[in-house]
Protein backbone atom coordinates (compact mmCIF):
# COMPACT_ATOMS: atom_id res chain seq x y z
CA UNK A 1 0.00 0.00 0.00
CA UNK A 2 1.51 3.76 -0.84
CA UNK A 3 1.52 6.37 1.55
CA UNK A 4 -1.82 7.71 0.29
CA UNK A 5 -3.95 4.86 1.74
CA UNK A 6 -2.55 4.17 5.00
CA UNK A 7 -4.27 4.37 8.17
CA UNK A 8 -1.09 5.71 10.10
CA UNK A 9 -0.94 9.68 10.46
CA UNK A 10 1.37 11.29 8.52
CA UNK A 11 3.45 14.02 9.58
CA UNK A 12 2.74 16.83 7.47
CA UNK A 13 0.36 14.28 4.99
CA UNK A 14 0.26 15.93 1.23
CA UNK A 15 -2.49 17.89 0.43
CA UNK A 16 -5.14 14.96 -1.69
CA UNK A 17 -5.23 17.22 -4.71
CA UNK A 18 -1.42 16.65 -5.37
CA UNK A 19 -2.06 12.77 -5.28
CA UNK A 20 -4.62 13.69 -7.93
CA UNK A 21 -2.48 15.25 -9.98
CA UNK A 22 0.49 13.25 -9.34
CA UNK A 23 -0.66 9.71 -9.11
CA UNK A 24 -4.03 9.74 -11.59
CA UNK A 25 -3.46 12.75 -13.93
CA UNK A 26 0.21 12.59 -15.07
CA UNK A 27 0.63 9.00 -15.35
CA UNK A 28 -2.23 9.03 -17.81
CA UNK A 29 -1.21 12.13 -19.65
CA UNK A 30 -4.77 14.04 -18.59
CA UNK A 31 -4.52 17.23 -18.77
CA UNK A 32 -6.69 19.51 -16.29
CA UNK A 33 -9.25 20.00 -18.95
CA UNK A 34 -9.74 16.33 -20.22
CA UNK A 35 -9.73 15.23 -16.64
CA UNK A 36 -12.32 17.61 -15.48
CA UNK A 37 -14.37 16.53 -18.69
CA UNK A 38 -14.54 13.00 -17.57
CA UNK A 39 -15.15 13.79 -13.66
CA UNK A 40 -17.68 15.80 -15.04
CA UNK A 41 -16.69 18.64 -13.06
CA UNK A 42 -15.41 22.83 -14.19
CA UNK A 43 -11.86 22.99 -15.09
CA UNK A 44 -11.74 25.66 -12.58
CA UNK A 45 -13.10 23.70 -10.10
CA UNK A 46 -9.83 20.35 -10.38
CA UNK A 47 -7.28 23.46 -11.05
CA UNK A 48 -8.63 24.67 -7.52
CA UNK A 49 -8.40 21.28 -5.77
CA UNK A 50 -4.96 19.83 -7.35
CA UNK A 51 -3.41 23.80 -6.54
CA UNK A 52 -3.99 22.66 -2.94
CA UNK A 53 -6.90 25.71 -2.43
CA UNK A 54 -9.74 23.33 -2.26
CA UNK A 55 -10.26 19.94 -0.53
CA UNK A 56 -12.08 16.95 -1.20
CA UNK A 57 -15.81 16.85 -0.59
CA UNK A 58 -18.01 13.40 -0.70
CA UNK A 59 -19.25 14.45 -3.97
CA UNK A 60 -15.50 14.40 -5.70
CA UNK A 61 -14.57 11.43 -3.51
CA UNK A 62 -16.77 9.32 -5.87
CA UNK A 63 -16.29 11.04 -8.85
CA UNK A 64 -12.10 10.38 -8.29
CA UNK A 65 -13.50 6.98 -7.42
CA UNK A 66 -15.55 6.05 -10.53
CA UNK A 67 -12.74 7.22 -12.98
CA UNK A 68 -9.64 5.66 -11.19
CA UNK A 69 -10.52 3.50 -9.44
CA UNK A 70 -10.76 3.73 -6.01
CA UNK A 71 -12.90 3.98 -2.78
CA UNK A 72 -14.60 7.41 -1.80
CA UNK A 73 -13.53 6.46 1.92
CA UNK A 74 -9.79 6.78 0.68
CA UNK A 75 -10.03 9.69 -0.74
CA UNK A 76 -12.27 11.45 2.15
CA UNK A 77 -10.17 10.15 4.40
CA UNK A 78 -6.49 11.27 3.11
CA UNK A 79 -8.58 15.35 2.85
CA UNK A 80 -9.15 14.11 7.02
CA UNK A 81 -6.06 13.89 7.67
CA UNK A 82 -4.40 16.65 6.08
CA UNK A 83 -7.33 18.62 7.29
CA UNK A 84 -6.80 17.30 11.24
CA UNK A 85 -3.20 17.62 11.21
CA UNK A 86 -3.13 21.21 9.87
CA UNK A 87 -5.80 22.06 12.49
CA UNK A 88 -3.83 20.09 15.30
CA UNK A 89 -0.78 22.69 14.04
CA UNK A 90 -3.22 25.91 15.15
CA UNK A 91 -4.64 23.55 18.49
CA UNK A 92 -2.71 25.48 20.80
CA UNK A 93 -4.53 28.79 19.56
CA UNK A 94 -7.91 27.49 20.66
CA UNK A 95 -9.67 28.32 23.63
CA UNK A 96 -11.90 25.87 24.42
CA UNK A 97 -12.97 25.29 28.21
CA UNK A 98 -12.63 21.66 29.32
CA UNK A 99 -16.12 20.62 30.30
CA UNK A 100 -15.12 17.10 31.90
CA UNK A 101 -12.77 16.43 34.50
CA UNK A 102 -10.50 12.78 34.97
CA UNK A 103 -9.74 10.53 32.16
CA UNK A 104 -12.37 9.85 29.16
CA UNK A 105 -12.27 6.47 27.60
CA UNK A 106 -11.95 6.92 23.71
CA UNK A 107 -14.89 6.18 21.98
């Protein structure tokens, strides 16, 4: 399995629209135009997501799915964790009141 499907956080994961573009688009030879043709989505719309300014919503999950291949859950789930560890990065900015007190079990 690559680095794009495991389970184990990643320090500093990729953003998923450079696996996009990197590991469906070039090896084929798409370019952003033909690729956004067959997702049936805008060109502006894959330029946005494989430049890293948009992420991943269900919606595109199964589109990438249907034309490469792959699960939705993969691809929702690599746009997770780069979304949760850039957040985790800002954590300490919060300020959040702790509303329990001991030890919680995980659920």
């Amino acid at each position: 399995m690559s680095k794009w499907g495991s389970n184990m956080r990643m320090h500093n994961p990729p953003h998923p629209g450079e696996l996009v573009r990197e590991e469906c688009l070039a090896p084929l030879g798409l370019s952003v135009t033909a690729a956004a043709r067959a997702l049936g989505v805008t060109r502006k719309a894959l330029s946005e997501l494989i430049n890293g300014h948009s992420g991943i919503s269900p919606e595109m999950a199964i589109r990438l799915s249907k034309a490469f291949g792959s699960e939705p859950e993969t691809w929702l789930g690599m746009q997770m964790e780069y979304d949760l560890w850039h957040a985790s990065r800002r954590a300490s900015r919060f300020k959040v009141k702790k509303l329990y007190s001991g030890e919680r079990k995980a659920a």
